[in-house]
PDB file of N, CA and C in Angstrom:
ATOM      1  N   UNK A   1       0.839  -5.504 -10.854  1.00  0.00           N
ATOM      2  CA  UNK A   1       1.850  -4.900 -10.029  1.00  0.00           C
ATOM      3  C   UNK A   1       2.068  -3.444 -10.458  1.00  0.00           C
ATOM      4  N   UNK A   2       1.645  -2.546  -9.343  1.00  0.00           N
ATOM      5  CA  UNK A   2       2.799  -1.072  -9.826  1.00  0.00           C
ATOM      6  C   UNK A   2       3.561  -0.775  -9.889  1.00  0.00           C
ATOM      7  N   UNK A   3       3.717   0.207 -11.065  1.00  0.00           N
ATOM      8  CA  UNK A   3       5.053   0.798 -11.819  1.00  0.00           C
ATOM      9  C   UNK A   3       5.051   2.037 -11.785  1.00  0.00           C
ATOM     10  N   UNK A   4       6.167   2.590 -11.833  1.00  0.00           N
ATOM     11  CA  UNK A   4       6.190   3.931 -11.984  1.00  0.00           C
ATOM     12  C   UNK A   4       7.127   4.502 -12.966  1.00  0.00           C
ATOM     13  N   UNK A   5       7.363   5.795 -13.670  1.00  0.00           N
ATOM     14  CA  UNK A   5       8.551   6.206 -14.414  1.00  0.00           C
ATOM     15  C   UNK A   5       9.260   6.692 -13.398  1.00  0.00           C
ATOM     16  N   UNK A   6      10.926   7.361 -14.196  1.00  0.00           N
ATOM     17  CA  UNK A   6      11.284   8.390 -13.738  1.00  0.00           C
ATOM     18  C   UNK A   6      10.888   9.709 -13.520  1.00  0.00           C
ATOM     19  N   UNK A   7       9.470   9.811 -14.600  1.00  0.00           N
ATOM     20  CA  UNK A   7       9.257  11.238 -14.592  1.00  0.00           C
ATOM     21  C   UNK A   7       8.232  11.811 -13.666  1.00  0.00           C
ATOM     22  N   UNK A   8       7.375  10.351 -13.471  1.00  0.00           N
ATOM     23  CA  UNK A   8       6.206  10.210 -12.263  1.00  0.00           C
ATOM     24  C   UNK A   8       7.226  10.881 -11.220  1.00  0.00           C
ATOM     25  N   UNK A   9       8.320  10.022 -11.000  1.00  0.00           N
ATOM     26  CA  UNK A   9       9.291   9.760  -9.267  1.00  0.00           C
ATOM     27  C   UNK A   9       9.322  11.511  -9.669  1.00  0.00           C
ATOM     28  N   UNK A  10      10.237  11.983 -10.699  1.00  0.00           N
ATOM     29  CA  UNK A  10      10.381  13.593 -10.344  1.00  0.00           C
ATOM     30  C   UNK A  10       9.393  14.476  -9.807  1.00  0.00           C
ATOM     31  N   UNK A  11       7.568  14.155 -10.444  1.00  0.00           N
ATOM     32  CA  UNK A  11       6.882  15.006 -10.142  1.00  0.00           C
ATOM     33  C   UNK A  11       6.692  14.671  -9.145  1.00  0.00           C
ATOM     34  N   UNK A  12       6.034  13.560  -8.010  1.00  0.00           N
ATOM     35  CA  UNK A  12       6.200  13.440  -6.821  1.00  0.00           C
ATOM     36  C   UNK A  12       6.979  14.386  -5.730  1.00  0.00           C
ATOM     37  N   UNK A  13       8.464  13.958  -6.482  1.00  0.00           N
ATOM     38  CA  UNK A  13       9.623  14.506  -5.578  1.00  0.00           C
ATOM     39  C   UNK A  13       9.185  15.798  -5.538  1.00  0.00           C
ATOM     40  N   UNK A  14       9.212  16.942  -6.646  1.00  0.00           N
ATOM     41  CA  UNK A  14       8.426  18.373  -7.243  1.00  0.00           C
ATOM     42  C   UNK A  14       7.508  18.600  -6.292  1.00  0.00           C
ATOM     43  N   UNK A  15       6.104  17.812  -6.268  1.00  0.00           N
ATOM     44  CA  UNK A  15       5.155  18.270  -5.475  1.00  0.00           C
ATOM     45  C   UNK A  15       5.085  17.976  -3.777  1.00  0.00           C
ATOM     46  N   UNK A  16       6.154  17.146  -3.331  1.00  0.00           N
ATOM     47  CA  UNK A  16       5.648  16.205  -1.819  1.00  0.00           C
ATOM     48  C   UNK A  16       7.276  16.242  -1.342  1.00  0.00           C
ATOM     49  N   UNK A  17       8.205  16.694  -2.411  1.00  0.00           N
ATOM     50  CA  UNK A  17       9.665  16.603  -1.123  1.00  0.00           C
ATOM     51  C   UNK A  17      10.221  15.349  -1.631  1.00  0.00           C
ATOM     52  N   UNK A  18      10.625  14.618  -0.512  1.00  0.00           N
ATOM     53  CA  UNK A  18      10.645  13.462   0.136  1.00  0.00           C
ATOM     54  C   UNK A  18       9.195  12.133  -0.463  1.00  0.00           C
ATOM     55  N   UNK A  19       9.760  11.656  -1.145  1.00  0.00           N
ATOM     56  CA  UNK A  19       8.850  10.520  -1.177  1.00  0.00           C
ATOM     57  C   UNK A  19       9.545   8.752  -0.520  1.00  0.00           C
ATOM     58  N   UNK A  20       8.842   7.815  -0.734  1.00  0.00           N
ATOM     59  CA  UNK A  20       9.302   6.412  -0.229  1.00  0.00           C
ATOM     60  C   UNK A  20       8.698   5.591  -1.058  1.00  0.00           C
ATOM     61  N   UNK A  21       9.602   4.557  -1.508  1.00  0.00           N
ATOM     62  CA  UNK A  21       8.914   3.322  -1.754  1.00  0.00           C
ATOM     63  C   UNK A  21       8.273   2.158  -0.862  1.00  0.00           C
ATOM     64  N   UNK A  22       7.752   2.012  -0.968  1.00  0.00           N
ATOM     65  CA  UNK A  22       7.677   0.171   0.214  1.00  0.00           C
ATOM     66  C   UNK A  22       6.698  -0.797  -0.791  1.00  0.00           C
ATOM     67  N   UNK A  23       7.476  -1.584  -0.032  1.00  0.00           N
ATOM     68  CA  UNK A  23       7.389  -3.151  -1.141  1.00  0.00           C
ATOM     69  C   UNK A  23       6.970  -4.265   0.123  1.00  0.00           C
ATOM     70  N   UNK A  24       6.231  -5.163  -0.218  1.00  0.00           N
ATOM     71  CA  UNK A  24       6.013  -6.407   0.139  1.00  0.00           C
ATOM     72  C   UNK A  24       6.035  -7.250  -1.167  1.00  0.00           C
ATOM     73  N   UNK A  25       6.047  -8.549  -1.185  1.00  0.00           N
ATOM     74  CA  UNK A  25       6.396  -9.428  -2.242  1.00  0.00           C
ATOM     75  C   UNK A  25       6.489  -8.290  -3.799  1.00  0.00           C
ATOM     76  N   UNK A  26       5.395  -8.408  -4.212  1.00  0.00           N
ATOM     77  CA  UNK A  26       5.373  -8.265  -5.883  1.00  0.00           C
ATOM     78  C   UNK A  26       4.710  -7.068  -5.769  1.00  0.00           C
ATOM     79  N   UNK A  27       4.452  -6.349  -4.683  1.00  0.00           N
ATOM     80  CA  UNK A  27       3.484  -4.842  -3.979  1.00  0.00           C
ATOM     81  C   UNK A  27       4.073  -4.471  -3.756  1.00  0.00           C
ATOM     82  N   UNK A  28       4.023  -2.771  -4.436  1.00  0.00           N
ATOM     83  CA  UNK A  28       4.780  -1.322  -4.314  1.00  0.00           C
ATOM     84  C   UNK A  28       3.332  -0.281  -4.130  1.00  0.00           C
ATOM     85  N   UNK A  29       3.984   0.960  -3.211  1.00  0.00           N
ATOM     86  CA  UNK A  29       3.386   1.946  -3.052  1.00  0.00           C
ATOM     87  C   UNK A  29       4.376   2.993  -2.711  1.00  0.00           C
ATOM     88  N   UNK A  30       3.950   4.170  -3.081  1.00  0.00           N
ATOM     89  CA  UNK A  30       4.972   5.210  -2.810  1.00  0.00           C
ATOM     90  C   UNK A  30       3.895   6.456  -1.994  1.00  0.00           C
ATOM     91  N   UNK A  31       4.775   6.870  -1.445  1.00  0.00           N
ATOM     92  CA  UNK A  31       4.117   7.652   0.077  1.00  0.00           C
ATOM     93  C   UNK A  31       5.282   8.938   0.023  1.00  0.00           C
ATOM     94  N   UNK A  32       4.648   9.522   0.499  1.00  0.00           N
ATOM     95  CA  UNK A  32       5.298  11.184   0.831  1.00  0.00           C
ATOM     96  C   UNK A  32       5.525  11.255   2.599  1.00  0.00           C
ATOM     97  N   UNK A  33       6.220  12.079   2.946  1.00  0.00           N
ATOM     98  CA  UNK A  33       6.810  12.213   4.044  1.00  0.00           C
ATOM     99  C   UNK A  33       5.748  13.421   5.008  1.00  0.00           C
ATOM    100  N   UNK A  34       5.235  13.187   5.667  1.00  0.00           N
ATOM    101  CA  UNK A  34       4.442  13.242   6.562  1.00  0.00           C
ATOM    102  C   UNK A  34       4.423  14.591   6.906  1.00  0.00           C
ATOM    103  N   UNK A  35       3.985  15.798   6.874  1.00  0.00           N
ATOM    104  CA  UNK A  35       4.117  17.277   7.479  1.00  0.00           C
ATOM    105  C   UNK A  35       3.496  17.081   9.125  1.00  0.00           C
ATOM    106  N   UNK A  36       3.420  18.750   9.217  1.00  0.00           N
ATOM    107  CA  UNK A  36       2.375  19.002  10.542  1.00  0.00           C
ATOM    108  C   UNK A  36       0.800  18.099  10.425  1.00  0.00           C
ATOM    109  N   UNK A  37       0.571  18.960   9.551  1.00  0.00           N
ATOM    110  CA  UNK A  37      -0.879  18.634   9.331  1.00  0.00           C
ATOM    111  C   UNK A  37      -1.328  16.396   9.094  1.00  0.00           C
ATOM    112  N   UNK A  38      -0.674  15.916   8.169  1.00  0.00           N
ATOM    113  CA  UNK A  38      -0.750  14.828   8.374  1.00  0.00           C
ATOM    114  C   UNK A  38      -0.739  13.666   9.390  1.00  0.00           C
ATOM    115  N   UNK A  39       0.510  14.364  10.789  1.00  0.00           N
ATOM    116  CA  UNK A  39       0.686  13.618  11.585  1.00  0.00           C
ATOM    117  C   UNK A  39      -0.389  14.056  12.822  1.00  0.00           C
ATOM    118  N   UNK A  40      -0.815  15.603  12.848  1.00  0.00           N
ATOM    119  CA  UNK A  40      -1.875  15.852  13.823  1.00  0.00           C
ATOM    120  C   UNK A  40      -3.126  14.858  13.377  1.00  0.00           C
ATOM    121  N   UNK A  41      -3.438  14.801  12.328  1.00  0.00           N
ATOM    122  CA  UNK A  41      -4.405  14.101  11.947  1.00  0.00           C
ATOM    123  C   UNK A  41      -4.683  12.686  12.639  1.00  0.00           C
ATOM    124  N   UNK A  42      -3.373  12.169  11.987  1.00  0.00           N
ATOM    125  CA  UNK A  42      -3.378  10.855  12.438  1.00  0.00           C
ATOM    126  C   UNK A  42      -3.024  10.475  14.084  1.00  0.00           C
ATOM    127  N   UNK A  43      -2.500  11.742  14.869  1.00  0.00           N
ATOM    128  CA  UNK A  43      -2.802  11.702  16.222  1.00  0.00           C
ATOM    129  C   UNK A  43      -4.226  11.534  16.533  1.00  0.00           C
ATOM    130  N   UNK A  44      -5.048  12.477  16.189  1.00  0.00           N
ATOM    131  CA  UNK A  44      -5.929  13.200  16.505  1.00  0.00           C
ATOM    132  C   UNK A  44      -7.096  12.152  16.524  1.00  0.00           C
ATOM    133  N   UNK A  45      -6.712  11.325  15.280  1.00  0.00           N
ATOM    134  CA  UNK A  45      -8.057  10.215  15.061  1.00  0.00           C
ATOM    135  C   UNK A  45      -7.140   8.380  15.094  1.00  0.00           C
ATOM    136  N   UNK A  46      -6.149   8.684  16.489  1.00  0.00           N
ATOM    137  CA  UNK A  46      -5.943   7.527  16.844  1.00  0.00           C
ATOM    138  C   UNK A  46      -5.399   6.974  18.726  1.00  0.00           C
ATOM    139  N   UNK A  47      -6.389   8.109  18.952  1.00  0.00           N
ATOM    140  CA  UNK A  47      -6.539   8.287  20.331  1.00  0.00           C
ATOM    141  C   UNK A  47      -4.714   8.812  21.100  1.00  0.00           C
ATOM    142  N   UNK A  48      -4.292   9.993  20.130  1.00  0.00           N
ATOM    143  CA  UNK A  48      -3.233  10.601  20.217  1.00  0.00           C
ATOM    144  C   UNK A  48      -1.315   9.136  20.005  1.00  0.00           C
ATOM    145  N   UNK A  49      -2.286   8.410  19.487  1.00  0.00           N
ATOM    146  CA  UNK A  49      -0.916   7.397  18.842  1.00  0.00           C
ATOM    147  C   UNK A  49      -1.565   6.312  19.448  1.00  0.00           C
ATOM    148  N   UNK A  50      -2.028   6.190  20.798  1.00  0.00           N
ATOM    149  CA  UNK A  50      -2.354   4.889  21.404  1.00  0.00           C
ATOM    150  C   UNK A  50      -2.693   3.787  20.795  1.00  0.00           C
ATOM    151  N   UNK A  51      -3.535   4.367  19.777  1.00  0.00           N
ATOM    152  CA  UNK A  51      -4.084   2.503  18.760  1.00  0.00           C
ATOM    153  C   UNK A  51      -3.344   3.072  17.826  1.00  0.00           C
ATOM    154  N   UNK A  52      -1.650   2.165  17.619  1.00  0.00           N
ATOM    155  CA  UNK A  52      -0.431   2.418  17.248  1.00  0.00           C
ATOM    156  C   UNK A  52      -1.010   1.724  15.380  1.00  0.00           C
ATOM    157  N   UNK A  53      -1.898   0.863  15.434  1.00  0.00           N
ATOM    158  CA  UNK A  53      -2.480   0.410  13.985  1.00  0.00           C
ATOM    159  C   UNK A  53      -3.188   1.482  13.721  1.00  0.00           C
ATOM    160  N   UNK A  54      -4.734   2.349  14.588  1.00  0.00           N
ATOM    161  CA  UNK A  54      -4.825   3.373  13.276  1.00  0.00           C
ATOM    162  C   UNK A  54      -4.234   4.279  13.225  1.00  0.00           C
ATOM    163  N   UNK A  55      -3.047   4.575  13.931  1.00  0.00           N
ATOM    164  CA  UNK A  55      -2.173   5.620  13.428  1.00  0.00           C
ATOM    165  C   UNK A  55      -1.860   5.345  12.345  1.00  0.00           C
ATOM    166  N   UNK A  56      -0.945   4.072  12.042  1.00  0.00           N
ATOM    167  CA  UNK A  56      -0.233   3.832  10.840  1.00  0.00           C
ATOM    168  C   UNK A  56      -1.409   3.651   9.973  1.00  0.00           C
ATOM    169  N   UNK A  57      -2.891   3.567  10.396  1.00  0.00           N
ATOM    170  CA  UNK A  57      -3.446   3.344   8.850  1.00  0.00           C
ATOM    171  C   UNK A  57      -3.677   4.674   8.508  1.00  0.00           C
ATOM    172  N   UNK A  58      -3.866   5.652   9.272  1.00  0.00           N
ATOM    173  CA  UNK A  58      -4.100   7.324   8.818  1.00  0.00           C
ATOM    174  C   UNK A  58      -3.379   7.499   8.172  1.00  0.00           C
ATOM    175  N   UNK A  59      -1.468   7.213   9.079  1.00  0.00           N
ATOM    176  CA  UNK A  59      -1.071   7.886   8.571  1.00  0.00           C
ATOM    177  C   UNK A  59      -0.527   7.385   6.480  1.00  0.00           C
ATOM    178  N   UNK A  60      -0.427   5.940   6.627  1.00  0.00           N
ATOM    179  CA  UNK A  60      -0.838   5.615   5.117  1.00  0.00           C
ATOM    180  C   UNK A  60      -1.509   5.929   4.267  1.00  0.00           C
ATOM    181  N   UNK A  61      -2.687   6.242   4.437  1.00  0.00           N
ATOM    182  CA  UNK A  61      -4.005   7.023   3.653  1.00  0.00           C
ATOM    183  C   UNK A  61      -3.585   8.673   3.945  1.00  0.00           C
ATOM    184  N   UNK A  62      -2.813   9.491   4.313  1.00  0.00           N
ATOM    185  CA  UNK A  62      -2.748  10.436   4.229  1.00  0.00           C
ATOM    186  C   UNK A  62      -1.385  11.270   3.725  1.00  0.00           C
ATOM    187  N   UNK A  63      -0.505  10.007   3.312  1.00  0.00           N
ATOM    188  CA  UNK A  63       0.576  10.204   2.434  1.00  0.00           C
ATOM    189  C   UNK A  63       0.824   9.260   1.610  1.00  0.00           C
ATOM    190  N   UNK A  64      -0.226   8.678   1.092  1.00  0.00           N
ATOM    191  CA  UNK A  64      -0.647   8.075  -0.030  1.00  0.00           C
ATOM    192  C   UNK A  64      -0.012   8.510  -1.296  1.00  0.00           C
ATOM    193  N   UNK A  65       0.524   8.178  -2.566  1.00  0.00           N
ATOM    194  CA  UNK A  65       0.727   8.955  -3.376  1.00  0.00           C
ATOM    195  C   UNK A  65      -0.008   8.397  -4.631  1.00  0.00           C
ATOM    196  N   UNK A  66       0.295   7.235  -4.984  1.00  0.00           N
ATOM    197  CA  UNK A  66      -0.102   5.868  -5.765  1.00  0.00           C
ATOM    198  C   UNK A  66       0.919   4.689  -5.612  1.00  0.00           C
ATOM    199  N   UNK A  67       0.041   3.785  -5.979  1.00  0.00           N
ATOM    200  CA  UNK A  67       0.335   2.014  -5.822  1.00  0.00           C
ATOM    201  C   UNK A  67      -0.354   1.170  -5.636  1.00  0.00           C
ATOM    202  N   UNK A  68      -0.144   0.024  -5.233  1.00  0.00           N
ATOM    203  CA  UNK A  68      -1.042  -1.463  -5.285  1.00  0.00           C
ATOM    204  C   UNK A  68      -1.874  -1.215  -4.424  1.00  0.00           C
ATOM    205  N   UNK A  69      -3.460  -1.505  -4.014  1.00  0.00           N
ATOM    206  CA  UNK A  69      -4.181  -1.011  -3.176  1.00  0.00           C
ATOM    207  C   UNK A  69      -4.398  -1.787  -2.186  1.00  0.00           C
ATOM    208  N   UNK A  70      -3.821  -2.876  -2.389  1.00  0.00           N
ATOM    209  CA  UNK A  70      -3.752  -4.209  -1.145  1.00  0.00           C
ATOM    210  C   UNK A  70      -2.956  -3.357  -0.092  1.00  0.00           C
ATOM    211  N   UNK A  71      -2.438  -2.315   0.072  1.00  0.00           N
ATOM    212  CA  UNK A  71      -1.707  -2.239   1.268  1.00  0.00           C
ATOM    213  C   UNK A  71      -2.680  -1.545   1.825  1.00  0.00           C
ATOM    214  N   UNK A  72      -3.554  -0.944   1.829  1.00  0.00           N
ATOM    215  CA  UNK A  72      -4.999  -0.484   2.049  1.00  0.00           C
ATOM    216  C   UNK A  72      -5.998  -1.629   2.214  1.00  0.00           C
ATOM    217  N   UNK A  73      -5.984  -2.161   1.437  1.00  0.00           N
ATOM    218  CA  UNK A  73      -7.453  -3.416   1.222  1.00  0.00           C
ATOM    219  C   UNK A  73      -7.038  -4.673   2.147  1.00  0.00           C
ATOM    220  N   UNK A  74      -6.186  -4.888   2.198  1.00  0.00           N
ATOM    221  CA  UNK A  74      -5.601  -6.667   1.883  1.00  0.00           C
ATOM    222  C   UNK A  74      -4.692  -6.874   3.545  1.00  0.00           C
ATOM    223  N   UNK A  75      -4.913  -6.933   4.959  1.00  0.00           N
ATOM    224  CA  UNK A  75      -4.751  -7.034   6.117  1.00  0.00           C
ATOM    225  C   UNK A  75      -3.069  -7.488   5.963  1.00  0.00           C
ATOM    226  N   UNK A  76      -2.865  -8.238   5.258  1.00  0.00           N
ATOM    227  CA  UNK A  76      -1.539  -8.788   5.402  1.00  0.00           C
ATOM    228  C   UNK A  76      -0.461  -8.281   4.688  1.00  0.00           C
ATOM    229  N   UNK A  77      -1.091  -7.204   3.862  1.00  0.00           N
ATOM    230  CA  UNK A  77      -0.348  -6.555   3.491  1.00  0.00           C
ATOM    231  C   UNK A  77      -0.134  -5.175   4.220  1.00  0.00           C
ATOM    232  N   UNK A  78      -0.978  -4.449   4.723  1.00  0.00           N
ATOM    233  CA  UNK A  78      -1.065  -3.513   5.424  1.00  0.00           C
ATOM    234  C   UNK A  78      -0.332  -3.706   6.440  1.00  0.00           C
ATOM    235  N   UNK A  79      -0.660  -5.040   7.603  1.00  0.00           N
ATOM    236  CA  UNK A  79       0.415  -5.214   8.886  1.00  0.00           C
ATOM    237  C   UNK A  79       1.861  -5.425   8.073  1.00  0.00           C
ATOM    238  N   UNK A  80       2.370  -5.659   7.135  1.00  0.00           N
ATOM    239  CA  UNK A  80       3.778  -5.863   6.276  1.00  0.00           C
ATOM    240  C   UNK A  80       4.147  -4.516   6.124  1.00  0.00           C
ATOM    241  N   UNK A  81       3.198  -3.450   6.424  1.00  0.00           N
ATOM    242  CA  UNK A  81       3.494  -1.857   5.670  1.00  0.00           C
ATOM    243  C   UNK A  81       3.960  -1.010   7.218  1.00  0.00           C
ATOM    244  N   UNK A  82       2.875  -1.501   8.242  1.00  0.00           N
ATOM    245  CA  UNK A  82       3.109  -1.290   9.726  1.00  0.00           C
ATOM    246  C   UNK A  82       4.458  -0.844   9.770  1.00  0.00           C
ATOM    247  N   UNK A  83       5.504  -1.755  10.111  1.00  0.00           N
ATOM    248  CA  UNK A  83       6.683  -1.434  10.817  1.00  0.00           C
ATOM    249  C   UNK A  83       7.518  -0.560  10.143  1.00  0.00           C
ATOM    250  N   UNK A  84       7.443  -0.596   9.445  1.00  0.00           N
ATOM    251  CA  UNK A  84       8.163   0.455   8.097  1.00  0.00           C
ATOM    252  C   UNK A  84       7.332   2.119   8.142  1.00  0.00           C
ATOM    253  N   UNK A  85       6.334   2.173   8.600  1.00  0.00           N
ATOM    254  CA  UNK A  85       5.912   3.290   8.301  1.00  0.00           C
ATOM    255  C   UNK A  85       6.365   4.429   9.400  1.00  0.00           C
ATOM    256  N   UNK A  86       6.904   4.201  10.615  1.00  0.00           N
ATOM    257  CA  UNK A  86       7.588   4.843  11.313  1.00  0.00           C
ATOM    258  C   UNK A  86       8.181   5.777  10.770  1.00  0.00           C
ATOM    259  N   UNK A  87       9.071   5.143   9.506  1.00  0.00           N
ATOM    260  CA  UNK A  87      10.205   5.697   9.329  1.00  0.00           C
ATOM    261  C   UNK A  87       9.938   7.131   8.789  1.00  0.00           C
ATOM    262  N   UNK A  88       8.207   6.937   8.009  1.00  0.00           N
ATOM    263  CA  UNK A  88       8.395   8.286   7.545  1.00  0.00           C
ATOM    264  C   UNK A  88       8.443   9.562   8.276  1.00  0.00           C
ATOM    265  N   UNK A  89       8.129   9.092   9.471  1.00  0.00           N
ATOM    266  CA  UNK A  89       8.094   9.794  10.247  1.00  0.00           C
ATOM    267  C   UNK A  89       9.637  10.946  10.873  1.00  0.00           C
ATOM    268  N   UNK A  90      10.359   9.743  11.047  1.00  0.00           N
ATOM    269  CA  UNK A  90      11.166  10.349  11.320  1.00  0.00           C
ATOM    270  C   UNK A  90      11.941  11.833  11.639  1.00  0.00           C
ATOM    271  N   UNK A  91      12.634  12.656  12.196  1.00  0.00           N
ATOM    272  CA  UNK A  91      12.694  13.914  12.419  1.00  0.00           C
ATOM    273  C   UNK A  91      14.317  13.985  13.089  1.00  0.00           C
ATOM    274  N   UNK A  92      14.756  15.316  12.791  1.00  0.00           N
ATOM    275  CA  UNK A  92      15.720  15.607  13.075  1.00  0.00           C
ATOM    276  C   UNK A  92      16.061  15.895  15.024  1.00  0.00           C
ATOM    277  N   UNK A  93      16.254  15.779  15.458  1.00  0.00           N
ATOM    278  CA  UNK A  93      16.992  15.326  16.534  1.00  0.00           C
ATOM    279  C   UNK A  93      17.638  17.158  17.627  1.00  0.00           C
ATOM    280  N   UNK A  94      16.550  17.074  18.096  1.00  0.00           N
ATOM    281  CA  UNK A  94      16.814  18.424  18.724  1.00  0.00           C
ATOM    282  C   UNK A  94      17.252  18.805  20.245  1.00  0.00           C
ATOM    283  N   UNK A  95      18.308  19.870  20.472  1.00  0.00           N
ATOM    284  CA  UNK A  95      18.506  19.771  22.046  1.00  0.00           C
ATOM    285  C   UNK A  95      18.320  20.741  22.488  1.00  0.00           C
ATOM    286  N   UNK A  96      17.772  20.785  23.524  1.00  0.00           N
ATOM    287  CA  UNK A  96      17.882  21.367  24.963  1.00  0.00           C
ATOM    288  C   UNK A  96      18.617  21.431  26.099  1.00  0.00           C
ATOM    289  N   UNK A  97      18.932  23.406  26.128  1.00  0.00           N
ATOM    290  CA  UNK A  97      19.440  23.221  27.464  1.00  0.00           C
ATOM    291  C   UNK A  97      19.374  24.401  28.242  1.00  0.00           C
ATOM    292  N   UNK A  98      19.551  24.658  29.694  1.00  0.00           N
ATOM    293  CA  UNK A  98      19.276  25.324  30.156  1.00  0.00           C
ATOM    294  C   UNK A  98      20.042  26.164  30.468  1.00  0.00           C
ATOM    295  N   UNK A  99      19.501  27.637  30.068  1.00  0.00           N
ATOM    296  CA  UNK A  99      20.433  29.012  29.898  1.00  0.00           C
ATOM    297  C   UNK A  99      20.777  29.436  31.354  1.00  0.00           C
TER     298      UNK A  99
END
């Protein structure tokens, strides 16, 4: 099972911002929060979001940081990583209006 310190979590935080944990049973991985470049990617090579699985597997492998590699390797762990990975996504909430 992976572990991490506090001092790992700081340099993370230091180099990537925003990091995340996610857990399934006794499986941890920690992931960084997604820029421009990461999420074009994972548009780009998942027929612009449509195959909504390899989005989330791009975008997993491309804010990767370290952890258990079953969430990569191991199908049932990866679909367990699926619904959660949205979140890194997430974004602030912008309006429009007309001048």
């Amino acid at each position: 099972m992976f572990t991490y310190t506090e001092e790992q979590l700081k340099s993370w935080k230091e180099k990537y911002g925003e990091v995340f944990e996610i857990s399934c049973e006794d499986k941890k991985a920690v992931l960084h929060k997604p820029g421009r470049k990461e999420l074009s990617f994972a548009m780009a090579g998942s027929n612009q979001a449509k195959d909504s699985v390899k989005f989330a597997e791009i975008l997993l492998k491309q804010c990767w940081i370290d952890g258990d590699k079953e969430f990569m390797e191991d199908d049932n762990y990866f679909l367990s990583a699926v619904p959660v990975l949205g979140a890194l996504a997430e974004v602030k909430e912008a309006e429009i209006k007309k001048l």
